[in-house]
PDB file of N, CA and C in Angstrom:
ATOM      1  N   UNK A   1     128.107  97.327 128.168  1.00  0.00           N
ATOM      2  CA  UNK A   1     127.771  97.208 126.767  1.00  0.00           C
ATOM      3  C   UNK A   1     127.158  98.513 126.272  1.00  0.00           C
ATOM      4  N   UNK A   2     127.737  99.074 124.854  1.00  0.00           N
ATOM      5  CA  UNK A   2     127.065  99.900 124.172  1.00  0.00           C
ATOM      6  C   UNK A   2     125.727  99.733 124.122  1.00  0.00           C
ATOM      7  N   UNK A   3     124.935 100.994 123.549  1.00  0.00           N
ATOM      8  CA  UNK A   3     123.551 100.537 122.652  1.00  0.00           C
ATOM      9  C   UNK A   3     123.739  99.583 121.593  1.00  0.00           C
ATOM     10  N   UNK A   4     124.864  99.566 120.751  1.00  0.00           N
ATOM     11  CA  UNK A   4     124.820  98.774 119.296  1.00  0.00           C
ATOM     12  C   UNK A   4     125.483  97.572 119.784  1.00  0.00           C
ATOM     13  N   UNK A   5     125.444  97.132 120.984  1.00  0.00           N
ATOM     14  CA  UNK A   5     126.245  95.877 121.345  1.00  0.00           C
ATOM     15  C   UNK A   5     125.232  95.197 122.074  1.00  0.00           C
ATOM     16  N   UNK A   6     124.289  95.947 122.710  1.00  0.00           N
ATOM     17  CA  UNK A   6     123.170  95.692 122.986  1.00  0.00           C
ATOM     18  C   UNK A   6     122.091  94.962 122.176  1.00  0.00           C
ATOM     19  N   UNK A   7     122.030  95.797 121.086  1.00  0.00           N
ATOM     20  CA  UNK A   7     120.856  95.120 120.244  1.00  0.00           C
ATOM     21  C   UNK A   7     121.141  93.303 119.021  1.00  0.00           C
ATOM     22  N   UNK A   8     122.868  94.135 119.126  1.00  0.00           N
ATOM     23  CA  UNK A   8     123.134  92.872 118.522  1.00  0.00           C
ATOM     24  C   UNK A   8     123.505  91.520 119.130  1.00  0.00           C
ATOM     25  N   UNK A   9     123.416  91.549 120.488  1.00  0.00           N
ATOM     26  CA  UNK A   9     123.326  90.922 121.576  1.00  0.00           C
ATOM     27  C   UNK A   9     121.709  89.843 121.648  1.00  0.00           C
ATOM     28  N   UNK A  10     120.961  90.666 121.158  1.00  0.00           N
ATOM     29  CA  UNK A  10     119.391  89.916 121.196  1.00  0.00           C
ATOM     30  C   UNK A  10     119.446  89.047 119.943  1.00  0.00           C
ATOM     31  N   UNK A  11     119.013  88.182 120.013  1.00  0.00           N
ATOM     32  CA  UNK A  11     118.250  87.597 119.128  1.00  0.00           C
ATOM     33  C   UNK A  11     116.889  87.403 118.655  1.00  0.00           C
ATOM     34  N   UNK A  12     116.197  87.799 117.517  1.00  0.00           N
ATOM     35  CA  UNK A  12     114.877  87.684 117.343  1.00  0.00           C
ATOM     36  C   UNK A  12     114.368  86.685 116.460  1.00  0.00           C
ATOM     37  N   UNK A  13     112.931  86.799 116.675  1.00  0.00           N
ATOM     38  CA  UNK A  13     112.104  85.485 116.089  1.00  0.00           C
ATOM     39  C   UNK A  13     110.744  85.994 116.095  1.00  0.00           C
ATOM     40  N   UNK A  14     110.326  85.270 115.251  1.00  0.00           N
ATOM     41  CA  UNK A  14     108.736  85.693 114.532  1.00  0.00           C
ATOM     42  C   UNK A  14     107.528  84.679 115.452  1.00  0.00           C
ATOM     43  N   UNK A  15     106.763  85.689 116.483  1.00  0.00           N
ATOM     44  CA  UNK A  15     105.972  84.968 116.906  1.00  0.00           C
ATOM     45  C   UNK A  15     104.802  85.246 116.968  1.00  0.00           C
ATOM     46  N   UNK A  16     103.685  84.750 117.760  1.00  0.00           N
ATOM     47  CA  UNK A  16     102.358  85.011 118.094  1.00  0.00           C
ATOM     48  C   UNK A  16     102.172  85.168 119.355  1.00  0.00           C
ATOM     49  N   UNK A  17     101.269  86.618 119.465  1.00  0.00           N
ATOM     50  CA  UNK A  17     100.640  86.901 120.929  1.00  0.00           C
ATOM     51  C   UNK A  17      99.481  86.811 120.822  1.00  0.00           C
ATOM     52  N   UNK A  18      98.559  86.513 121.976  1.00  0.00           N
ATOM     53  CA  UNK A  18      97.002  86.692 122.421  1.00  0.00           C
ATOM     54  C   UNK A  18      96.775  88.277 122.436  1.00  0.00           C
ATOM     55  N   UNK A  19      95.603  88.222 121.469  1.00  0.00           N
ATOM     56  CA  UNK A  19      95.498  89.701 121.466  1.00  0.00           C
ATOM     57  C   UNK A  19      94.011  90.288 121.143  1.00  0.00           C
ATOM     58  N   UNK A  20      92.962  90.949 121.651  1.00  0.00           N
ATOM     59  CA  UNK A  20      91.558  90.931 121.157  1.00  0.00           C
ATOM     60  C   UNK A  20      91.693  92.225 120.191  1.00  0.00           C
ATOM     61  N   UNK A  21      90.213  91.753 119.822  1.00  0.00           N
ATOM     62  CA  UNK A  21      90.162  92.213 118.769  1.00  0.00           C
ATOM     63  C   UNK A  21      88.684  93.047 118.211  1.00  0.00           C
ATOM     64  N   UNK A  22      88.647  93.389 117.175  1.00  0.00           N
ATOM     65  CA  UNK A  22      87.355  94.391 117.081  1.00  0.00           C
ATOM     66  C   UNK A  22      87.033  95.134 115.738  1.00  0.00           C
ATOM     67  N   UNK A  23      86.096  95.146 115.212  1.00  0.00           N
ATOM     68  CA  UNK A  23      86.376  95.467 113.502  1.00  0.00           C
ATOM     69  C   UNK A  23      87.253  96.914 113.827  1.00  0.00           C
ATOM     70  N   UNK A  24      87.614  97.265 112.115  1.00  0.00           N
ATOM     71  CA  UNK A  24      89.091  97.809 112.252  1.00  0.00           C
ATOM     72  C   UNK A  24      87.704  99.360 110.877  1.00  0.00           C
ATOM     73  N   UNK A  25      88.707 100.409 110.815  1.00  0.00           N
ATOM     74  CA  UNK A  25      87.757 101.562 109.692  1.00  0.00           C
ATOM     75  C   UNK A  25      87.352 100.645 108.164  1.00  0.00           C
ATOM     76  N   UNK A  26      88.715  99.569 107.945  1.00  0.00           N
ATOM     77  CA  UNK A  26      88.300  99.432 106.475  1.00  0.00           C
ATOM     78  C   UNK A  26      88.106  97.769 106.752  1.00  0.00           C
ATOM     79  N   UNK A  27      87.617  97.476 105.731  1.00  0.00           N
ATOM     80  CA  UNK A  27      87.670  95.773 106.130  1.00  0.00           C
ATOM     81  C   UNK A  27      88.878  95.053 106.039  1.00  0.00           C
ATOM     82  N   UNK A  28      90.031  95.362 105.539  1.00  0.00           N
ATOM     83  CA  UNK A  28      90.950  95.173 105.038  1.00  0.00           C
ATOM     84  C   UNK A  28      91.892  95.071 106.826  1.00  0.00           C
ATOM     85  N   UNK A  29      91.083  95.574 107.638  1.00  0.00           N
ATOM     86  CA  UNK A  29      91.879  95.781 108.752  1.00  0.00           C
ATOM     87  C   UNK A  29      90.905  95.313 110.152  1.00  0.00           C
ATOM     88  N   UNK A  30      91.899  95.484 111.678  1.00  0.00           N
ATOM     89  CA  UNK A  30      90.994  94.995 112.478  1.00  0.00           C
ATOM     90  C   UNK A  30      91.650  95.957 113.800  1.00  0.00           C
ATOM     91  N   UNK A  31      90.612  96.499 114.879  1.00  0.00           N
ATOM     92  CA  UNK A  31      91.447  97.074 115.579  1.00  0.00           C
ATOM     93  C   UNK A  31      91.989  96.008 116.692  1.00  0.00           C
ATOM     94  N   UNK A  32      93.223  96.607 116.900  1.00  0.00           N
ATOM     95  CA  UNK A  32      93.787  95.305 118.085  1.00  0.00           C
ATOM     96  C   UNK A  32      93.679  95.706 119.529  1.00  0.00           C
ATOM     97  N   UNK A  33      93.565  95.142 120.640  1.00  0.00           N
ATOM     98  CA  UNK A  33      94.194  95.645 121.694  1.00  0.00           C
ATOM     99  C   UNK A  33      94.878  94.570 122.307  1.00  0.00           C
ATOM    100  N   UNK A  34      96.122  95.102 123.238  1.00  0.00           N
ATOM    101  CA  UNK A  34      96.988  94.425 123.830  1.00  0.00           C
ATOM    102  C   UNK A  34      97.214  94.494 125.499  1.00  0.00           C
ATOM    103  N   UNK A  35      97.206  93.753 125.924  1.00  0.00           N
ATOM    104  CA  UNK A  35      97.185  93.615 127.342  1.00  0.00           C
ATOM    105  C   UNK A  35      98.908  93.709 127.765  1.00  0.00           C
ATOM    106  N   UNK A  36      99.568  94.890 128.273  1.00  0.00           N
ATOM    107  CA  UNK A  36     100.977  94.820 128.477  1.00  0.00           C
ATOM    108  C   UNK A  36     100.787  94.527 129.814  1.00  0.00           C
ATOM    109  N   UNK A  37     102.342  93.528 130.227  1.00  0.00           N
ATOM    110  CA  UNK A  37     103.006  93.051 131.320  1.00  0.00           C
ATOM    111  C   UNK A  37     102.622  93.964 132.944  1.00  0.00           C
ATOM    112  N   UNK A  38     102.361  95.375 132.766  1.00  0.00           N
ATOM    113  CA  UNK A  38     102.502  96.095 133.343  1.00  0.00           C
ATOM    114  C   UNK A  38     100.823  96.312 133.888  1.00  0.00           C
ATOM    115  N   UNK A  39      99.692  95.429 132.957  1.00  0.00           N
ATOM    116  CA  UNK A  39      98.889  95.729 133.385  1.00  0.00           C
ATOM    117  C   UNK A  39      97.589  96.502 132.076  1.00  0.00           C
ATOM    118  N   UNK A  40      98.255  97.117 131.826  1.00  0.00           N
ATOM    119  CA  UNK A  40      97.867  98.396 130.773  1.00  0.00           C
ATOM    120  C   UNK A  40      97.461  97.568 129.381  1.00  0.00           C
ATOM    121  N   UNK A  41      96.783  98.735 128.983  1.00  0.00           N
ATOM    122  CA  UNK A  41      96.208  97.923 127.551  1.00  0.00           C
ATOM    123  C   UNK A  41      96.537  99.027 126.428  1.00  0.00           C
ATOM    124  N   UNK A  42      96.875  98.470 125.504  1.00  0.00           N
ATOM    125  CA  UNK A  42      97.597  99.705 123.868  1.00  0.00           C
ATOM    126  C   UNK A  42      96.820  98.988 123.219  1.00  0.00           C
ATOM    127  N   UNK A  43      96.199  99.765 121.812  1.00  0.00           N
ATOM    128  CA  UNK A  43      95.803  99.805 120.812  1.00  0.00           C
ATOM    129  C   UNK A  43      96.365 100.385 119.509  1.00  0.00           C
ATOM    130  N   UNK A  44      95.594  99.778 118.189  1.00  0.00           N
ATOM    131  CA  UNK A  44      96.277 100.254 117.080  1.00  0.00           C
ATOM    132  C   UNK A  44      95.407  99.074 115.895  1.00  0.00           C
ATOM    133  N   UNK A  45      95.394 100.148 114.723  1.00  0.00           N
ATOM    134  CA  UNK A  45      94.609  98.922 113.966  1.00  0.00           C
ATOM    135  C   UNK A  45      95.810  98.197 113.502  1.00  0.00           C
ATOM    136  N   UNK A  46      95.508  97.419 112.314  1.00  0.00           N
ATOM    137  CA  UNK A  46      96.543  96.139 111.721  1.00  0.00           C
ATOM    138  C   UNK A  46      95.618  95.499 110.986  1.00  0.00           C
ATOM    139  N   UNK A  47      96.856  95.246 109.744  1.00  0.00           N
ATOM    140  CA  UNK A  47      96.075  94.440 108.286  1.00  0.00           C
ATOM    141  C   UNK A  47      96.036  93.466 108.456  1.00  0.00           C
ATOM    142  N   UNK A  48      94.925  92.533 108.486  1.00  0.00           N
ATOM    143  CA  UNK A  48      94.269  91.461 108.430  1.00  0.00           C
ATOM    144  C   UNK A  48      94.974  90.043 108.445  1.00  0.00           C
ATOM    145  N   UNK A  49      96.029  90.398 107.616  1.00  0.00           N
ATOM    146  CA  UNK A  49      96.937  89.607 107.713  1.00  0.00           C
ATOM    147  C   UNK A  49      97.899  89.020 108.235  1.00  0.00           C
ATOM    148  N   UNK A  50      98.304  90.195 109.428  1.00  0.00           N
ATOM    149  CA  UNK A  50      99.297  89.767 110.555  1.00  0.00           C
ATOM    150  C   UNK A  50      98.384  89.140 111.763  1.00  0.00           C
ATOM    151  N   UNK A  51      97.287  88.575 111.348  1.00  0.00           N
ATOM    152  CA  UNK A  51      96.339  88.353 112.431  1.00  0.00           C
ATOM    153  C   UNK A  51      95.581  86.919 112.328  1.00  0.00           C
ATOM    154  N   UNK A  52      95.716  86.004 112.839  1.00  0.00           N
ATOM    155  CA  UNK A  52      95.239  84.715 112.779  1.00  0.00           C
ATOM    156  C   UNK A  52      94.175  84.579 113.625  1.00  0.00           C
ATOM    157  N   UNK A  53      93.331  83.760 113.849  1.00  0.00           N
ATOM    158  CA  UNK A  53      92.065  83.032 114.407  1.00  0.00           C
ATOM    159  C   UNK A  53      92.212  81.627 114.783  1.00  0.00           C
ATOM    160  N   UNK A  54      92.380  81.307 116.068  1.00  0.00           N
ATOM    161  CA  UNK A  54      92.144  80.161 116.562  1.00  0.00           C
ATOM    162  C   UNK A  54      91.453  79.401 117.289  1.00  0.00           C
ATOM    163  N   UNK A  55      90.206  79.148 117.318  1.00  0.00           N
ATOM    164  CA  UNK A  55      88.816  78.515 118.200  1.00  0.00           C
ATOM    165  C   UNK A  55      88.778  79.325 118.761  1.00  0.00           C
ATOM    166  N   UNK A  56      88.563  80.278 118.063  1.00  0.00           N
ATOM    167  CA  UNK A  56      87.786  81.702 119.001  1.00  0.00           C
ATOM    168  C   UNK A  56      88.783  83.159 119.240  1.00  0.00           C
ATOM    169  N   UNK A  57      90.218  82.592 119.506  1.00  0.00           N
ATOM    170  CA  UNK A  57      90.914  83.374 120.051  1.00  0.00           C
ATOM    171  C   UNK A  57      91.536  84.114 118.781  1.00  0.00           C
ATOM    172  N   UNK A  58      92.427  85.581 118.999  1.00  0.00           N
ATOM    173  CA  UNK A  58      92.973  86.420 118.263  1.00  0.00           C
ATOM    174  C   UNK A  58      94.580  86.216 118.351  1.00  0.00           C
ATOM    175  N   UNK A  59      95.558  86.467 117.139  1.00  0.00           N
ATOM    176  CA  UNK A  59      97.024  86.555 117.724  1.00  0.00           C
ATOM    177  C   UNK A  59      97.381  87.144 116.604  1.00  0.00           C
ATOM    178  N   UNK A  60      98.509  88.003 116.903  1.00  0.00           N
ATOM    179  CA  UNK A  60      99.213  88.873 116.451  1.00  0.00           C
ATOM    180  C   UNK A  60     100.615  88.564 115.837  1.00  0.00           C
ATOM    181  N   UNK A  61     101.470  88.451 114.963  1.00  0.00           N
ATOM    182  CA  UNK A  61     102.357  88.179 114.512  1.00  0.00           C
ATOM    183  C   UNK A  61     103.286  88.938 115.186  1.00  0.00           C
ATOM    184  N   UNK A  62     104.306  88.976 115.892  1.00  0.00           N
ATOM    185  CA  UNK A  62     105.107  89.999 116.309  1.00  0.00           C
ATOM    186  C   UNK A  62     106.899  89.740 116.191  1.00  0.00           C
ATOM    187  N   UNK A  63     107.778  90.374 116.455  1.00  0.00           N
ATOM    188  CA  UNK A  63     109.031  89.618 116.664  1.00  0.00           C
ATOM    189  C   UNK A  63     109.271  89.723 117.879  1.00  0.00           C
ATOM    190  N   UNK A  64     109.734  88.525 118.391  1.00  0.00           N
ATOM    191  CA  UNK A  64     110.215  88.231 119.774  1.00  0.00           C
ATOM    192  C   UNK A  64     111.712  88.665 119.902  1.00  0.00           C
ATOM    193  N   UNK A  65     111.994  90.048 120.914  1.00  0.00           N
ATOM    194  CA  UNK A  65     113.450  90.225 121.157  1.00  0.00           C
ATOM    195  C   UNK A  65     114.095  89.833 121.948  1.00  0.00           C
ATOM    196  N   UNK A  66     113.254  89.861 123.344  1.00  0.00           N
ATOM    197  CA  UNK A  66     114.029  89.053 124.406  1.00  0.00           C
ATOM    198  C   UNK A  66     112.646  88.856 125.482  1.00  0.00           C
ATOM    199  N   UNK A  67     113.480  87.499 126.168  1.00  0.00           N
ATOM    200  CA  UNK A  67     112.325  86.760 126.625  1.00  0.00           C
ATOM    201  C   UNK A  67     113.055  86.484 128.764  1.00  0.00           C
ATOM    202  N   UNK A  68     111.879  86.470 129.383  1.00  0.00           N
ATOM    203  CA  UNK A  68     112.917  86.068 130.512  1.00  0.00           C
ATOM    204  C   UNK A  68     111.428  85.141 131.019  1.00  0.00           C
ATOM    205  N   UNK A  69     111.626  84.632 132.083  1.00  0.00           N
ATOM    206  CA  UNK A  69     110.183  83.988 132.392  1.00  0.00           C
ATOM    207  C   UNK A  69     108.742  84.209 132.837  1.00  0.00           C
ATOM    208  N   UNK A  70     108.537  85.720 132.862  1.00  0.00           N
ATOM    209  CA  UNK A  70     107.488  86.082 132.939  1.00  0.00           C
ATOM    210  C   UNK A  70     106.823  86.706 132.439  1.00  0.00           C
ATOM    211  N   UNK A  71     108.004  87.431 131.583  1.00  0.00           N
ATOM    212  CA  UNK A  71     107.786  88.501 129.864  1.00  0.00           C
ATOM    213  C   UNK A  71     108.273  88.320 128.792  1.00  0.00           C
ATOM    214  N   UNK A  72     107.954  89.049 127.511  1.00  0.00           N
ATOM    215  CA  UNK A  72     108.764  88.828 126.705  1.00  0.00           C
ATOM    216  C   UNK A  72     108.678  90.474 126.208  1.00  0.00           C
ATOM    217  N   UNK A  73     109.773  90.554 125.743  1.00  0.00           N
ATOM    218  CA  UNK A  73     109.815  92.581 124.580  1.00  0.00           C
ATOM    219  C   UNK A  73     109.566  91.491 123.362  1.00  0.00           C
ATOM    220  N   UNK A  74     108.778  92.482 122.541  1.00  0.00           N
ATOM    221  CA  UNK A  74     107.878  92.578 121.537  1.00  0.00           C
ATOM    222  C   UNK A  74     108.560  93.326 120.990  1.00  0.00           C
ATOM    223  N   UNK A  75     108.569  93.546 119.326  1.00  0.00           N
ATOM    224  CA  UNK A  75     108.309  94.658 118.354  1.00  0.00           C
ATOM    225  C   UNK A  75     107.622  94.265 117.331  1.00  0.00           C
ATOM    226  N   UNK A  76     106.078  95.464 117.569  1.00  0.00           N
ATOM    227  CA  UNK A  76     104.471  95.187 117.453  1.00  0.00           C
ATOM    228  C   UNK A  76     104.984  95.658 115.721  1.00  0.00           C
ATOM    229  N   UNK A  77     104.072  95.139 114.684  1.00  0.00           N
ATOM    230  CA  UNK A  77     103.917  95.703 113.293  1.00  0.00           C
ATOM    231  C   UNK A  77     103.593  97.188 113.132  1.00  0.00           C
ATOM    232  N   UNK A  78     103.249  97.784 114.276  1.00  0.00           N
ATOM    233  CA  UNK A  78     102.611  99.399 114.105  1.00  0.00           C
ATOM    234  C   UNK A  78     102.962  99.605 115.182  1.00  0.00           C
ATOM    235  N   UNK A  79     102.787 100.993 115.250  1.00  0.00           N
ATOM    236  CA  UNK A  79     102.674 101.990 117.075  1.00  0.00           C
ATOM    237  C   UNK A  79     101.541 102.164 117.432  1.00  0.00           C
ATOM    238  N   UNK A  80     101.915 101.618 118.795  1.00  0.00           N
ATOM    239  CA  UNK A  80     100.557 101.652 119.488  1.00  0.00           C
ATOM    240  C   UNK A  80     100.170 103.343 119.613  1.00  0.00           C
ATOM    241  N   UNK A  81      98.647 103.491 119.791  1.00  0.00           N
ATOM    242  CA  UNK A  81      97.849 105.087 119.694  1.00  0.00           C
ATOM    243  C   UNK A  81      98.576 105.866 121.163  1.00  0.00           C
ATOM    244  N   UNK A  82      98.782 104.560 122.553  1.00  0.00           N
ATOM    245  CA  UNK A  82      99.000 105.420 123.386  1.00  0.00           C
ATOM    246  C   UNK A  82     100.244 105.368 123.983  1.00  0.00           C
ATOM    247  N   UNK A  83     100.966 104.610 123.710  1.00  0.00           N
ATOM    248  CA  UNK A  83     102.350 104.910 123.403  1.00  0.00           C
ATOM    249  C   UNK A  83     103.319 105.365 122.547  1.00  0.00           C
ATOM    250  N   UNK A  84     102.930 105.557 121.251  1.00  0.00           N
ATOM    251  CA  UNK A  84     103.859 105.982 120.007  1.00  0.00           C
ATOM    252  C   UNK A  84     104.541 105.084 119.927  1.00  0.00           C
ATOM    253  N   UNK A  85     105.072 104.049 120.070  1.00  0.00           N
ATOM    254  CA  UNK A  85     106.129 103.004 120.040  1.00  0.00           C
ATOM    255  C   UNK A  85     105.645 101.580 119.478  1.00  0.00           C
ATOM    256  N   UNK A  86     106.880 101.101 118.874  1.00  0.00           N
ATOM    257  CA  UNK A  86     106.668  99.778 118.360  1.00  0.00           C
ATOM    258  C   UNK A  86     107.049  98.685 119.440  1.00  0.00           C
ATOM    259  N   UNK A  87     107.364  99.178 120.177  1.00  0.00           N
ATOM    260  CA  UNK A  87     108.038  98.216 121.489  1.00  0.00           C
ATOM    261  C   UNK A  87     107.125  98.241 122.602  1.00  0.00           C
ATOM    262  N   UNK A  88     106.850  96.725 122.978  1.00  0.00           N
ATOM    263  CA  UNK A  88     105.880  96.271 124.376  1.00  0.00           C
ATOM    264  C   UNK A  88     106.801  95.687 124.662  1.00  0.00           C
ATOM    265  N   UNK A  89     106.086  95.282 126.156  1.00  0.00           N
ATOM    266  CA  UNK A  89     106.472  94.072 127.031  1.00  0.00           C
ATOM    267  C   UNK A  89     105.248  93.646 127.362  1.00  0.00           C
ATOM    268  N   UNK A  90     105.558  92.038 126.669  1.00  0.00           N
ATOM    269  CA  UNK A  90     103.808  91.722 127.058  1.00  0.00           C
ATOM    270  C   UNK A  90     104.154  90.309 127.765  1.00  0.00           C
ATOM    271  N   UNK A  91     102.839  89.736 128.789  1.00  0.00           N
ATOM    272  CA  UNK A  91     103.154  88.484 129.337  1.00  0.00           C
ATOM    273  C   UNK A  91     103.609  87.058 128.496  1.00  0.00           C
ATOM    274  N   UNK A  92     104.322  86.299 129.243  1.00  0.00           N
ATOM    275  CA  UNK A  92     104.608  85.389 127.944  1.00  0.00           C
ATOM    276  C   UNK A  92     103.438  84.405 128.231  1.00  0.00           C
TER     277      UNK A  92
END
């Protein structure tokens, strides 16, 4: 398969990850961090709004591209600071 046979190959969907959290420069925002599959943790702020609260916990709005049973690829609303990229792999 091509690259463009590739992507149109995935299917995506709008989901929520576990993700902490921490005031952000403006109030309007919050900084995130993310725990990737690999171990590693990325950061990046995000508007308030892609961000829900649930008995305590943080989650992130993200689109789900592909999923297998122990991960899923992500594409995050922003780039993370220490990757440059909109693309994780985070635990499912």
């Amino acid at each position: 398969m091509n690259n463009t046979q590739d992507i149109n190959a995935i299917s995506s969907t709008q989901t929520w990850i576990d993700v902490k959290t921490d005031e952000g420069m403006f109030s309007t925002e919050k900084a995130v961090f993310i725990k990737l599959f690999n171990g590693n943790e990325v950061s990046f702020f995000a508007y308030r709004g892609l961000l829900k609260e649930e008995h305590g916990k943080w989650f992130l709005k993200v689109t789900k591209v592909k999923t297998n049973h122990k991960s899923q690829l992500v594409l995050l609303p922003i780039e993370t600071f220490e990757t440059s990229t909109r693309w994780a792999e985070v635990p499912k």
